[in-house]
C-alpha atoms as a PDB file:
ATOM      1  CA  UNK A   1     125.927  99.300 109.016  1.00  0.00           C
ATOM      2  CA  UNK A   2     123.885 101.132 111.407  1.00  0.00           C
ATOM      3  CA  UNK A   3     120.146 100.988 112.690  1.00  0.00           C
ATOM      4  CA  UNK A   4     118.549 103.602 110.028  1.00  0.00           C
ATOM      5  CA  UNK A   5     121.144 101.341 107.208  1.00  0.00           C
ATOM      6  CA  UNK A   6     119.786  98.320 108.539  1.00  0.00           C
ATOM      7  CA  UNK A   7     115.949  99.270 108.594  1.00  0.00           C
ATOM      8  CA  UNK A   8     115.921 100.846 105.007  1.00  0.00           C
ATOM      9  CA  UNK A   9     117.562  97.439 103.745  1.00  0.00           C
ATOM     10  CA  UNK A  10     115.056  95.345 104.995  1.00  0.00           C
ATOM     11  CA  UNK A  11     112.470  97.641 103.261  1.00  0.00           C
ATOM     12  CA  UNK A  12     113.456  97.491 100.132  1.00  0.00           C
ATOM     13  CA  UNK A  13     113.359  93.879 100.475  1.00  0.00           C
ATOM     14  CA  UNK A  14     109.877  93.900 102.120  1.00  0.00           C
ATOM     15  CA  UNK A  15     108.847  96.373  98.824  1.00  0.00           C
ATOM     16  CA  UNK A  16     110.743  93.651  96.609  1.00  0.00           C
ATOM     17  CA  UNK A  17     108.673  90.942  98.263  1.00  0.00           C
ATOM     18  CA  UNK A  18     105.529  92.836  98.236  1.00  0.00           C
ATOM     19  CA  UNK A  19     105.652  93.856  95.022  1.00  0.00           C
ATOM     20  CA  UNK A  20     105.946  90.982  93.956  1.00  0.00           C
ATOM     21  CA  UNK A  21     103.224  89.715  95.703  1.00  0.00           C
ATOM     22  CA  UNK A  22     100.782  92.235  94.245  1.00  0.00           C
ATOM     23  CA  UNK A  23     102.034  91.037  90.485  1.00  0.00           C
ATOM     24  CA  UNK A  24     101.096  87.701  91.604  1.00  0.00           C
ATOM     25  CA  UNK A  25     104.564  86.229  91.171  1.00  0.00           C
ATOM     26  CA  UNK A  26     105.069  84.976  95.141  1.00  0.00           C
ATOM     27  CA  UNK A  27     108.765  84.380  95.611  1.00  0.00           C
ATOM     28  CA  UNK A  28     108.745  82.287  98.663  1.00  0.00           C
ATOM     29  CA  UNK A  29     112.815  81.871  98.702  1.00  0.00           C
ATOM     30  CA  UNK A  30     113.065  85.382  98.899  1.00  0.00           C
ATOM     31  CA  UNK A  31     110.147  86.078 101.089  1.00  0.00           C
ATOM     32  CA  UNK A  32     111.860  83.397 104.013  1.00  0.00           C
ATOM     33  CA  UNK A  33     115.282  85.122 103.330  1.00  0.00           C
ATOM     34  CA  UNK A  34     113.901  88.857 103.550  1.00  0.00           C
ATOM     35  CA  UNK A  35     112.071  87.032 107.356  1.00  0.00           C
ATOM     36  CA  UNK A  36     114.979  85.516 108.712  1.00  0.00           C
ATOM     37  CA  UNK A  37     117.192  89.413 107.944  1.00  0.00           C
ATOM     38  CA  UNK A  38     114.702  90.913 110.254  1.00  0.00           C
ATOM     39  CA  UNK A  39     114.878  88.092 112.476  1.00  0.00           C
ATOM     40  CA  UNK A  40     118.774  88.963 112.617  1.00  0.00           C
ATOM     41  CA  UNK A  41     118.655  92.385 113.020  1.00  0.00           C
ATOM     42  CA  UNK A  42     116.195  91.667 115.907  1.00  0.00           C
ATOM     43  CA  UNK A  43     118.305  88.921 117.726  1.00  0.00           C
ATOM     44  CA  UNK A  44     121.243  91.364 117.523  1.00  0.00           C
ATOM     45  CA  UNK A  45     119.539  94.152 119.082  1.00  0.00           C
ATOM     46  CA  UNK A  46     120.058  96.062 116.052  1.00  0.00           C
ATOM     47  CA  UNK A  47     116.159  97.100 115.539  1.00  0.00           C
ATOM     48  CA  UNK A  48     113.504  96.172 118.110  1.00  0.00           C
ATOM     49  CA  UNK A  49     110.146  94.211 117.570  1.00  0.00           C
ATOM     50  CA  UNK A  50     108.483  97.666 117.486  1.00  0.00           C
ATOM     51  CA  UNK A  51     110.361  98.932 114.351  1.00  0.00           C
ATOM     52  CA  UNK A  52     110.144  95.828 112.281  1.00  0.00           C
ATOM     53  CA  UNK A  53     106.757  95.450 112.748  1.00  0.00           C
ATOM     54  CA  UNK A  54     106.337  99.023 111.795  1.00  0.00           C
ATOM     55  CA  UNK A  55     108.803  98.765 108.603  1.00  0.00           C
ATOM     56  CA  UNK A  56     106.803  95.973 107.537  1.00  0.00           C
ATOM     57  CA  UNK A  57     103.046  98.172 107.869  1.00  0.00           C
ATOM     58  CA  UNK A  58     105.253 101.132 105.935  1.00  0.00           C
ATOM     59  CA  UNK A  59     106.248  98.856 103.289  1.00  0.00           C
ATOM     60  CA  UNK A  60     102.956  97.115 102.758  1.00  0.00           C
ATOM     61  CA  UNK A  61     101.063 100.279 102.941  1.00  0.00           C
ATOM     62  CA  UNK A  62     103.268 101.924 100.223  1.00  0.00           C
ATOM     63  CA  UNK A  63     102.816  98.897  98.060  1.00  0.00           C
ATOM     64  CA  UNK A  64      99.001  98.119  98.605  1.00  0.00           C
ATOM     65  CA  UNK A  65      97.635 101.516  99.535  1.00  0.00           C
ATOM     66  CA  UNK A  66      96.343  99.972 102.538  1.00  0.00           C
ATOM     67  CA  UNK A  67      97.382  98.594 105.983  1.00  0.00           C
ATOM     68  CA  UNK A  68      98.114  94.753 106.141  1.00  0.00           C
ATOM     69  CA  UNK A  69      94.706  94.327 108.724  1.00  0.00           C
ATOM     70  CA  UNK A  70      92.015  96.003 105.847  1.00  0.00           C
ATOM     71  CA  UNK A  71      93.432  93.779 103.134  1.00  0.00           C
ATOM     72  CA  UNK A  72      93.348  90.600 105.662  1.00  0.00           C
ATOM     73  CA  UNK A  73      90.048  92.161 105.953  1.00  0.00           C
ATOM     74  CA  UNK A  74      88.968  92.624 102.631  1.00  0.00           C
ATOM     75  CA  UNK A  75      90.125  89.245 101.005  1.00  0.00           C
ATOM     76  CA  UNK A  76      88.678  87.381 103.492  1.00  0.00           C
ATOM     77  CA  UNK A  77      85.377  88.774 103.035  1.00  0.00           C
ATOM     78  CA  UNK A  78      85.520  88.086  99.753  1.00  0.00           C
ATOM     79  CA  UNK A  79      86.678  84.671 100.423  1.00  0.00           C
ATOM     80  CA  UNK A  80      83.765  84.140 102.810  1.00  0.00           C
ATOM     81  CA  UNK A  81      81.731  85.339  99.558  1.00  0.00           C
ATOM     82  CA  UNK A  82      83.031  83.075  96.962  1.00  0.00           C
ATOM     83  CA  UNK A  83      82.555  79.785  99.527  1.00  0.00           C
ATOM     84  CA  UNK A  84      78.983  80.905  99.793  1.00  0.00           C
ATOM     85  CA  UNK A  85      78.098  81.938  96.006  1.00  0.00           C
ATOM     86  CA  UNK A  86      77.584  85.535  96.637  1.00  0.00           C
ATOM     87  CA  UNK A  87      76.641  86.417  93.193  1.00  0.00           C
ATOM     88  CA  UNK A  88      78.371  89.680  93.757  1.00  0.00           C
ATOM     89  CA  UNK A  89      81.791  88.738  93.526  1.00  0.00           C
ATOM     90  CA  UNK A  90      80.983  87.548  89.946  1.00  0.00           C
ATOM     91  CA  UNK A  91      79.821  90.592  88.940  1.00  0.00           C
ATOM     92  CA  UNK A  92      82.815  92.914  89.720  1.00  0.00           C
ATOM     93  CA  UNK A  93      84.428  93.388  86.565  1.00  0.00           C
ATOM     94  CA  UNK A  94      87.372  90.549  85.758  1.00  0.00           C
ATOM     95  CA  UNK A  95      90.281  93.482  86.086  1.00  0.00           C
ATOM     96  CA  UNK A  96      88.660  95.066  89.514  1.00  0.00           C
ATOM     97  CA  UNK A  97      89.014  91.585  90.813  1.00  0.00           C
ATOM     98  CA  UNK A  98      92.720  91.128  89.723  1.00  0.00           C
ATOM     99  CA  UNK A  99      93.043  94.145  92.161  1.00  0.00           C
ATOM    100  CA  UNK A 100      91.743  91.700  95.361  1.00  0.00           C
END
């Protein structure tokens, strides 16, 4: 297996684990295994800090339509909303929120 094989397995398994994420179905086994195969690839000096970290923003963005800092973002300041009873979370419709 080389570099490019190595980088396009780990993202389909970052799309697996994002996807799933975005269904709300959190698969924390496979999340940890999908960590520790970029870990590998990194302590064998098969793919450097730089590309995972970039595989994982590709991956995320193709799943969420938006880089992994706005959604940290975003949920969080709608977080901050819902601890404070900002009435304006409540009235986003039900299946806009599902979206958050």
């Amino acid at each position: 297996m080389n570099k490019y094989e190595y980088l396009d397995c780990c993202k389909e398994q970052l799309l697996n684990v994002f996807k799933l994420t975005k269904n709300h179905k959190k698969d924390e086994q496979l999340k940890f295994r999908t960590e520790g195969f970029i870990h590998a690839g990194k302590a064998l000096g098969v793919i450097s800090h730089e590309e995972a970290v970039g595989i994982i923003a590709q991956a995320h963005f193709e799943v969420f339509g938006e880089s992994i800092e706005s959604r940290q973002n975003r949920k969080a300041s709608l977080k901050e909303a819902v601890a404070k009873g900002d009435e304006t979370f409540i009235n986003i419709p039900a299946y806009q929120r599902l979206k958050l």
